[in-house]
PDB file of N, CA and C in Angstrom:
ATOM      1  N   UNK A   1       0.834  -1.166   0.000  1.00  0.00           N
ATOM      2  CA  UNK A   1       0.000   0.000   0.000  1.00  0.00           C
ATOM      3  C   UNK A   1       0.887   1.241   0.000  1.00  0.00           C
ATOM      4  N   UNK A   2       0.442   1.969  -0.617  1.00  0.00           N
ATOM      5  CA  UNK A   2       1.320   3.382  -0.837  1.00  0.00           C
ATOM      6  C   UNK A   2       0.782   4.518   0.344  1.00  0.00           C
ATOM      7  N   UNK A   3       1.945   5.461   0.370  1.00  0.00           N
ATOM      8  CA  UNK A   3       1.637   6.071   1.934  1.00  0.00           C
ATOM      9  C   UNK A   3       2.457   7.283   1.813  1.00  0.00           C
ATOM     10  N   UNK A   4       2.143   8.185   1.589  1.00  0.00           N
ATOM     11  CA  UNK A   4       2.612  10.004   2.053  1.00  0.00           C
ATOM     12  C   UNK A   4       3.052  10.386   3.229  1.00  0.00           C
ATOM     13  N   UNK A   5       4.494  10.725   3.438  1.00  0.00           N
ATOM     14  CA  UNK A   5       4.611  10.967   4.897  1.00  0.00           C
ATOM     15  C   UNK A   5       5.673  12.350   4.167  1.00  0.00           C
ATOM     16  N   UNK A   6       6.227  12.925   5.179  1.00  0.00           N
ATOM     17  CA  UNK A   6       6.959  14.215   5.460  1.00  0.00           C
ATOM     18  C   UNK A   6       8.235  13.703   5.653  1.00  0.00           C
ATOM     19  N   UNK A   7       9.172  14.031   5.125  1.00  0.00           N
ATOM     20  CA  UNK A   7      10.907  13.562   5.385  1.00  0.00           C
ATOM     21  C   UNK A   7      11.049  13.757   6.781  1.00  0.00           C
ATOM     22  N   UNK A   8      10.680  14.806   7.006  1.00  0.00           N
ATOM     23  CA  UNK A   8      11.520  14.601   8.793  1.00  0.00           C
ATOM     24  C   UNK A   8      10.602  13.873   9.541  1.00  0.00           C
ATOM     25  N   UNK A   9       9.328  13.506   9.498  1.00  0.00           N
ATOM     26  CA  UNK A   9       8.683  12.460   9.653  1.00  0.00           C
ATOM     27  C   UNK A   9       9.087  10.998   9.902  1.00  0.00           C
ATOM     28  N   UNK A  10       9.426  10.937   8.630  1.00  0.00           N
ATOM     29  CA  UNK A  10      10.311   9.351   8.289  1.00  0.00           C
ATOM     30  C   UNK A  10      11.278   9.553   9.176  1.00  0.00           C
ATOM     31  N   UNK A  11      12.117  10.480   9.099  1.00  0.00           N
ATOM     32  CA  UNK A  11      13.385  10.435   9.953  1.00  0.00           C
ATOM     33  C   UNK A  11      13.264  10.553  11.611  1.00  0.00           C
ATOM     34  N   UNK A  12      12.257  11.049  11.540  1.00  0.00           N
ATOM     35  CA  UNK A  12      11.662  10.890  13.852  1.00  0.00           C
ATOM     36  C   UNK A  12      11.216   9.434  14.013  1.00  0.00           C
ATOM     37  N   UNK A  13      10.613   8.695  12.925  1.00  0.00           N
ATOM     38  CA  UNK A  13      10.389   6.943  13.137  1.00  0.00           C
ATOM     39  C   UNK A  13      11.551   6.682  12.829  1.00  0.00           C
ATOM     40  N   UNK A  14      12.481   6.740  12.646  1.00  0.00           N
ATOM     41  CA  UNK A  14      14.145   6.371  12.284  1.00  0.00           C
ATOM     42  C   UNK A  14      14.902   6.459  13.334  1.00  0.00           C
ATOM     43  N   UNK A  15      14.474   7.503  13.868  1.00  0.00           N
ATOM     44  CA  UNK A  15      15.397   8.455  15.526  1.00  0.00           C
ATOM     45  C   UNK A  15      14.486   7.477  16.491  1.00  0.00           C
ATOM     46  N   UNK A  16      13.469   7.392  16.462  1.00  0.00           N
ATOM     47  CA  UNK A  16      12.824   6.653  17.664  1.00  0.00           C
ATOM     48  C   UNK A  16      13.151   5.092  17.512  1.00  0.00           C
ATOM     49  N   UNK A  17      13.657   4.783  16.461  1.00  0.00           N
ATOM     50  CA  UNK A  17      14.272   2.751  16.590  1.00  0.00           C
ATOM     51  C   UNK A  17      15.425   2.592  17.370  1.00  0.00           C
ATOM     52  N   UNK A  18      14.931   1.598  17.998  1.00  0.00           N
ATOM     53  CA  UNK A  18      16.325   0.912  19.046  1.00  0.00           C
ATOM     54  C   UNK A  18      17.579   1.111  18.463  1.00  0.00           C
ATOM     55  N   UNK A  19      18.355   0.707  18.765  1.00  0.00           N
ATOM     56  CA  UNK A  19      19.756   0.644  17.846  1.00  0.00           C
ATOM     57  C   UNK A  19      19.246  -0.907  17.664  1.00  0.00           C
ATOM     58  N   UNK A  20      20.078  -1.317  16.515  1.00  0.00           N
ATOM     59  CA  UNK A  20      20.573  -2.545  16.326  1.00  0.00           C
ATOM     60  C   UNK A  20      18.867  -3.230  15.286  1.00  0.00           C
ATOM     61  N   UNK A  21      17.963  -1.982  15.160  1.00  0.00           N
ATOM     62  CA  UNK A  21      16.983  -2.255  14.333  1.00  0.00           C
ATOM     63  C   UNK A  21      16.838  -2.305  13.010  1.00  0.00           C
ATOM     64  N   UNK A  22      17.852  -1.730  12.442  1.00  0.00           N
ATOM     65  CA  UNK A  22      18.059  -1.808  10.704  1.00  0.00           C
ATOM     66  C   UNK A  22      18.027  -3.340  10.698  1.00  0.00           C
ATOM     67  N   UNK A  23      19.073  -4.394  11.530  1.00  0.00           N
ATOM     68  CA  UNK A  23      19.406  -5.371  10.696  1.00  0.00           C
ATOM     69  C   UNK A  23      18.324  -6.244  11.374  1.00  0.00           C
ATOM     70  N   UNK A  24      17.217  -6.149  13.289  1.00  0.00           N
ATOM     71  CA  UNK A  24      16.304  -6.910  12.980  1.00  0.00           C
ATOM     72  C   UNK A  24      15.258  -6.764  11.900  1.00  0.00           C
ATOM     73  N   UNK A  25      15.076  -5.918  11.586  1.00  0.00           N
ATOM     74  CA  UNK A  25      14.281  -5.523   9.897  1.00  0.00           C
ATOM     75  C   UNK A  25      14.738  -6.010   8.891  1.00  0.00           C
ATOM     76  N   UNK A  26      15.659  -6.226   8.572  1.00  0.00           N
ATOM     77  CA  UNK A  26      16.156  -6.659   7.426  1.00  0.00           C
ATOM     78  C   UNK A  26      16.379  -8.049   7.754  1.00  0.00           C
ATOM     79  N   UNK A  27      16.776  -8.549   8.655  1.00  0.00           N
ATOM     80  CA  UNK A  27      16.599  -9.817   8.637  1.00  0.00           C
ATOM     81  C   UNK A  27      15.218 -10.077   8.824  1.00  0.00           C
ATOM     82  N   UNK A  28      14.249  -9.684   9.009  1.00  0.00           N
ATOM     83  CA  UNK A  28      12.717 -10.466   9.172  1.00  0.00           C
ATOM     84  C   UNK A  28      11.974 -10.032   7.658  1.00  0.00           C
ATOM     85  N   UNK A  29      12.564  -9.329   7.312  1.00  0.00           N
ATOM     86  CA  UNK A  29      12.307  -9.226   5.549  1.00  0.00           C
ATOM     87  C   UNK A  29      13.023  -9.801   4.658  1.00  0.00           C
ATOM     88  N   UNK A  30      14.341 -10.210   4.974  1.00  0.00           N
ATOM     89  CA  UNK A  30      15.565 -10.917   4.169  1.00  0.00           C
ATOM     90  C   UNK A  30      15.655  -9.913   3.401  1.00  0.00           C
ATOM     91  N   UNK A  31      16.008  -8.879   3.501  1.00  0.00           N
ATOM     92  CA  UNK A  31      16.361  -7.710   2.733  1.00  0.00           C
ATOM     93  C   UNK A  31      18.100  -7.727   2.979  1.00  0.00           C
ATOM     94  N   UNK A  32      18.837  -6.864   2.634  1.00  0.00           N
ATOM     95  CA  UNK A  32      20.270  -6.557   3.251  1.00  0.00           C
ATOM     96  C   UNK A  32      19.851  -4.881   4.123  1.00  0.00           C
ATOM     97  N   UNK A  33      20.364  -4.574   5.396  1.00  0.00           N
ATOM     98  CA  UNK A  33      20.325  -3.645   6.535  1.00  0.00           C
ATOM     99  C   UNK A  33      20.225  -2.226   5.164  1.00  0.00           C
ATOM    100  N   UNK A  34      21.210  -2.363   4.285  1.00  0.00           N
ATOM    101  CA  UNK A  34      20.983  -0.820   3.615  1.00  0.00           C
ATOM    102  C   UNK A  34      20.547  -0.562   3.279  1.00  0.00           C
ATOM    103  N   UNK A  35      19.581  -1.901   2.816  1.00  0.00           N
ATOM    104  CA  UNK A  35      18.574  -1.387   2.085  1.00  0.00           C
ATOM    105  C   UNK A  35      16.951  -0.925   2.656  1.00  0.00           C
ATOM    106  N   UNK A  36      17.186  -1.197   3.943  1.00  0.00           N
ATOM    107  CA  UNK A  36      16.085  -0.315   5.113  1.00  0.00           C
ATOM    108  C   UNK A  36      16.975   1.220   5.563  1.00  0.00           C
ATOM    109  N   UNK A  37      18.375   0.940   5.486  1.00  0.00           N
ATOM    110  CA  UNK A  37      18.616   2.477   5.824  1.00  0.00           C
ATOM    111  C   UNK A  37      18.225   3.295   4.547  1.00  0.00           C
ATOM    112  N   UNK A  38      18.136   2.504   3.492  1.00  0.00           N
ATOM    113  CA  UNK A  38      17.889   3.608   2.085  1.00  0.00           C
ATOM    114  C   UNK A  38      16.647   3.785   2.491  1.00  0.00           C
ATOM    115  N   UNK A  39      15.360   3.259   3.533  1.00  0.00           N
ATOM    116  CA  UNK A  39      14.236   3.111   3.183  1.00  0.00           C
ATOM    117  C   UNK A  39      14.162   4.782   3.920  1.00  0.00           C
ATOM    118  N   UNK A  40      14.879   4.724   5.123  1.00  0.00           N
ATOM    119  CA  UNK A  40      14.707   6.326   5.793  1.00  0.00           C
ATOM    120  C   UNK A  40      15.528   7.092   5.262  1.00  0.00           C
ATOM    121  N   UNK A  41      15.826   6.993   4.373  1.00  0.00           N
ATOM    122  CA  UNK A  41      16.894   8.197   3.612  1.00  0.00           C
ATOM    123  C   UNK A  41      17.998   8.316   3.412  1.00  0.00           C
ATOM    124  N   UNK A  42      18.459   7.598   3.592  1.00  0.00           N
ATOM    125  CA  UNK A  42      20.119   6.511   3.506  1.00  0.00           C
ATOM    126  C   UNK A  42      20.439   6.749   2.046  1.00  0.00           C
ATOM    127  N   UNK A  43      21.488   6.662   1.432  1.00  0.00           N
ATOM    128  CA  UNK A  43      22.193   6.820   0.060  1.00  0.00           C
ATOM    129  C   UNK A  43      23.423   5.430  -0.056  1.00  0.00           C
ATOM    130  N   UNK A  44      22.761   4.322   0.736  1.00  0.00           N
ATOM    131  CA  UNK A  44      23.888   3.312   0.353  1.00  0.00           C
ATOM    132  C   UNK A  44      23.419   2.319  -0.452  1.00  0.00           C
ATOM    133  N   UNK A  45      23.480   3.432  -2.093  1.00  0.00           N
ATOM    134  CA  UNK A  45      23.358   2.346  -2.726  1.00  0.00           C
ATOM    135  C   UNK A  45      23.825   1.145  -3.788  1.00  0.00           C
ATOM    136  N   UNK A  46      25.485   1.110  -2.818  1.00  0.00           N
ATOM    137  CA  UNK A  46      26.235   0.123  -3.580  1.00  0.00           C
ATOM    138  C   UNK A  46      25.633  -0.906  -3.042  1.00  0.00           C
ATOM    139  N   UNK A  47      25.416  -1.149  -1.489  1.00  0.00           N
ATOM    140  CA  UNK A  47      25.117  -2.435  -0.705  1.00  0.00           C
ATOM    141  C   UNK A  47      23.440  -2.139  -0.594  1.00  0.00           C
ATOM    142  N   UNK A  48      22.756  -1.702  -0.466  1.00  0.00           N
ATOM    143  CA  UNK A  48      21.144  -1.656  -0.587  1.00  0.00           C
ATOM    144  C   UNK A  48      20.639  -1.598  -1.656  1.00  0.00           C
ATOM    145  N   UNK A  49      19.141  -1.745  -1.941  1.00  0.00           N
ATOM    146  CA  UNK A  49      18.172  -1.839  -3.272  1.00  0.00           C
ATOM    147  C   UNK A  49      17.882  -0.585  -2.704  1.00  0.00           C
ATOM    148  N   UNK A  50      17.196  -0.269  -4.201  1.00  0.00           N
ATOM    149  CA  UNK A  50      16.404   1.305  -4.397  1.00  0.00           C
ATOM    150  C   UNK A  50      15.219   0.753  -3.334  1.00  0.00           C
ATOM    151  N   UNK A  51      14.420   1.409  -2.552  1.00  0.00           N
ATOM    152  CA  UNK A  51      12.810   1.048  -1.900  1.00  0.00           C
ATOM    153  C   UNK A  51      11.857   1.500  -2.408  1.00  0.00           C
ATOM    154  N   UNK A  52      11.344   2.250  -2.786  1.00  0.00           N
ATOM    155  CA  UNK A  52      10.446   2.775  -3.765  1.00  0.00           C
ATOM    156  C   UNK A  52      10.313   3.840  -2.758  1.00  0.00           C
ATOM    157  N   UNK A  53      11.005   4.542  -3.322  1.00  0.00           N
ATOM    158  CA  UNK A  53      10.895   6.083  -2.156  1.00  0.00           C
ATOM    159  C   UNK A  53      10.995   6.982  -3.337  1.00  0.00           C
ATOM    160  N   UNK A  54       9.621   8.091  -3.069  1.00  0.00           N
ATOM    161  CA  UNK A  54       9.771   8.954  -4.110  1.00  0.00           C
ATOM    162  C   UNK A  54       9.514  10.525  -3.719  1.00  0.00           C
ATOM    163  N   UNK A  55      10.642  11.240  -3.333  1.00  0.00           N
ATOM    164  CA  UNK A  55      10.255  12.953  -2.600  1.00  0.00           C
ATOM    165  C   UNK A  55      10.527  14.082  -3.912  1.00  0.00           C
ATOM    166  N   UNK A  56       9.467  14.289  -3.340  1.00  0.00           N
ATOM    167  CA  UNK A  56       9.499  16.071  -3.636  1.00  0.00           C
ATOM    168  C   UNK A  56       9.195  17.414  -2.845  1.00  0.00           C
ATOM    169  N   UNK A  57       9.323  18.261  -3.385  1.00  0.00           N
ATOM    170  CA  UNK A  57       9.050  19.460  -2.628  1.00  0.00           C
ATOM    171  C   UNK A  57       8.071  19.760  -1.520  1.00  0.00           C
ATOM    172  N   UNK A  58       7.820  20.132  -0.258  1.00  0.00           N
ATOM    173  CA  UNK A  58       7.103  20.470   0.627  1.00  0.00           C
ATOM    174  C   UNK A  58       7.504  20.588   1.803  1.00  0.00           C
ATOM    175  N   UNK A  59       6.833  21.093   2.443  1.00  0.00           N
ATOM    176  CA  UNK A  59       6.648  21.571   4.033  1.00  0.00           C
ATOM    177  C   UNK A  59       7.245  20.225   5.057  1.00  0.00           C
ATOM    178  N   UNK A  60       8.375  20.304   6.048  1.00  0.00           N
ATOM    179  CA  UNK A  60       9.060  19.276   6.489  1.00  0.00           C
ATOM    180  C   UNK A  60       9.558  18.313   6.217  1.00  0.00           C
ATOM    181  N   UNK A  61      10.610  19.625   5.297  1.00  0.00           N
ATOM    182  CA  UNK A  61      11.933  18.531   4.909  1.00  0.00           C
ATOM    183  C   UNK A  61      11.614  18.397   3.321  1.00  0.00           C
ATOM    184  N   UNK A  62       9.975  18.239   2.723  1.00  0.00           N
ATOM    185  CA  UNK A  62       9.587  17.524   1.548  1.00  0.00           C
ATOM    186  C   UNK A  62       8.837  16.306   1.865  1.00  0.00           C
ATOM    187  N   UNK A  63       7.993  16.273   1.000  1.00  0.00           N
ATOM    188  CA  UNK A  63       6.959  14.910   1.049  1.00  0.00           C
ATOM    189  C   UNK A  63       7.574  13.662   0.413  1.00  0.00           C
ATOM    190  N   UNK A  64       7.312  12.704   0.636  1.00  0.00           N
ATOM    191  CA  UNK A  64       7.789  11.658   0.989  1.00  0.00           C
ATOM    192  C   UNK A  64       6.921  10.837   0.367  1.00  0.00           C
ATOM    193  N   UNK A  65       6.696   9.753  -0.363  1.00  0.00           N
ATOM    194  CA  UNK A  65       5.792   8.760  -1.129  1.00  0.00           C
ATOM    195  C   UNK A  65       6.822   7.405  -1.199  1.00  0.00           C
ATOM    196  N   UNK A  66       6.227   6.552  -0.594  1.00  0.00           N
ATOM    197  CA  UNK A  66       6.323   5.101   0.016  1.00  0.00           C
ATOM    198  C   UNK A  66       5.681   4.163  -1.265  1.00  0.00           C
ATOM    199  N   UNK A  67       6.392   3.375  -2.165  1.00  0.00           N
ATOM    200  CA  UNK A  67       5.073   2.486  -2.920  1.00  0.00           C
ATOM    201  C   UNK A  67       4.763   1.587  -1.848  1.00  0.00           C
ATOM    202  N   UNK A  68       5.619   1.457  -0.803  1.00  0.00           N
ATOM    203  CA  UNK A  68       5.049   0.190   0.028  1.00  0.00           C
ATOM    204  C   UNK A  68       5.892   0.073   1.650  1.00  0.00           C
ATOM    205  N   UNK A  69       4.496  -0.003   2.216  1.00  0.00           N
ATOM    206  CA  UNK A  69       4.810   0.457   3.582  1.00  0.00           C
ATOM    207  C   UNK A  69       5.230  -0.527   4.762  1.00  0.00           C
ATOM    208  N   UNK A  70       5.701  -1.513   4.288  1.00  0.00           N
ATOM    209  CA  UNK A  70       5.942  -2.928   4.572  1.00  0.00           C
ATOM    210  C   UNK A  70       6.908  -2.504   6.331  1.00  0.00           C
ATOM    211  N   UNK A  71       8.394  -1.830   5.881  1.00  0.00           N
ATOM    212  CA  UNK A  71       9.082  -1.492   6.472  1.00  0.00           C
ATOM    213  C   UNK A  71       8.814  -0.327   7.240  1.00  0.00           C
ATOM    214  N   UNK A  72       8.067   0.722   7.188  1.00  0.00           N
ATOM    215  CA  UNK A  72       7.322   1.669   7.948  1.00  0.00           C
ATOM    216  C   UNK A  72       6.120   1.179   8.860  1.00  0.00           C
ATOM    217  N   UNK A  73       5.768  -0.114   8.952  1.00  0.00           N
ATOM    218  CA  UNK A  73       4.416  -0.603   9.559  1.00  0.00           C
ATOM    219  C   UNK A  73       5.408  -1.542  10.907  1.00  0.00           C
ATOM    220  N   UNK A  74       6.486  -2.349   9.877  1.00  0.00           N
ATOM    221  CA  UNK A  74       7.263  -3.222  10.629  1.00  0.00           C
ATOM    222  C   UNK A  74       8.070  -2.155  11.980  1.00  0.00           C
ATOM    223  N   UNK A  75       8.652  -1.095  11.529  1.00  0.00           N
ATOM    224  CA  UNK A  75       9.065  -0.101  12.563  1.00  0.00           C
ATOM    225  C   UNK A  75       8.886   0.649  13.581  1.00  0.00           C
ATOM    226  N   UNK A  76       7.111   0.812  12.839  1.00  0.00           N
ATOM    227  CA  UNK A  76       6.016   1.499  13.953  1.00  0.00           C
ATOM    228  C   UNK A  76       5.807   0.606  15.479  1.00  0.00           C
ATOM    229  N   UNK A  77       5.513  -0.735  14.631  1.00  0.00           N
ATOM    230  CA  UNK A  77       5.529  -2.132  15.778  1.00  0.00           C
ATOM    231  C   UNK A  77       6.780  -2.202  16.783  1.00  0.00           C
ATOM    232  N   UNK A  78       7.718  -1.924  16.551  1.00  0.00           N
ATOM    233  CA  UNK A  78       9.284  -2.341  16.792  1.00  0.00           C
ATOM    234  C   UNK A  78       9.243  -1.090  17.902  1.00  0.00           C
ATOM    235  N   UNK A  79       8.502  -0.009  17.727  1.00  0.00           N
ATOM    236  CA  UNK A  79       8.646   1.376  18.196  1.00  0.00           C
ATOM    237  C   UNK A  79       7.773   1.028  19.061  1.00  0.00           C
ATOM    238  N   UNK A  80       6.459   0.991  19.152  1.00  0.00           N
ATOM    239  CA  UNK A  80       5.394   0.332  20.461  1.00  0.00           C
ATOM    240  C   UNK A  80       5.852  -1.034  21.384  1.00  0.00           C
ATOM    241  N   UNK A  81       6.627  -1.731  20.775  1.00  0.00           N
ATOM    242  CA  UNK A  81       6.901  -3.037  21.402  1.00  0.00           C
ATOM    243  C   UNK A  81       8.082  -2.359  22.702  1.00  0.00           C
ATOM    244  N   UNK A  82       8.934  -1.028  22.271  1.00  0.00           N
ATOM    245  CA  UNK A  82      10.187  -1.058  23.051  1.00  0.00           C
ATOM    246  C   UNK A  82       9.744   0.217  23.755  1.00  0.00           C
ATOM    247  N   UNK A  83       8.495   0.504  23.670  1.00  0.00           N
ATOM    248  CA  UNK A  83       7.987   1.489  24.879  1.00  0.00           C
ATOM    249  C   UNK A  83       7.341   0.710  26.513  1.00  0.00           C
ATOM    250  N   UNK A  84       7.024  -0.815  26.054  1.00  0.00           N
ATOM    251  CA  UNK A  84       6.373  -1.476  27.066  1.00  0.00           C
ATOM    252  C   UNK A  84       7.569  -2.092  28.238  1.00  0.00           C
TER     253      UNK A  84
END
């Protein structure tokens, strides 16, 4: 599912993950870790896949378009689980 968020948005669910959460994400997706740091705005893309991240111009930072919110849903969880 596709999903509109605000760059510095993405990047406060990025700031609020545990440490050591890129690679449980990527390992429960079998992705490689860079390619969830590309998902928050990361530029490593010798060792990560593109994510389908698509910004343009706007209000905080620029808007932000997700084709798929797989890794933003998985993070949100990861973020409620380490408040309890």
């Amino acid at each position: 599912m596709q999903k509109t968020i605000t760059f510095n948005e993405l990047r406060r669910v990025k700031d609020a993950l545990p440490d050591g959460t890129m690679s449980v994400i990527a390992e429960k997706l079998d992705i490689k870790p860079d390619t969830v740091r590309n998902y928050f705005g990361g530029t490593k893309w010798e060792e990560g896949e593109s994510v389908g991240m698509h910004m343009g111009p706007g209000p905080d930072g620029g808007v932000v378009v997700l084709d798929d919110t797989t890794i933003l849903d998985l993070a949100y969880e990861i973020i409620e689980e380490s408040k309890s």
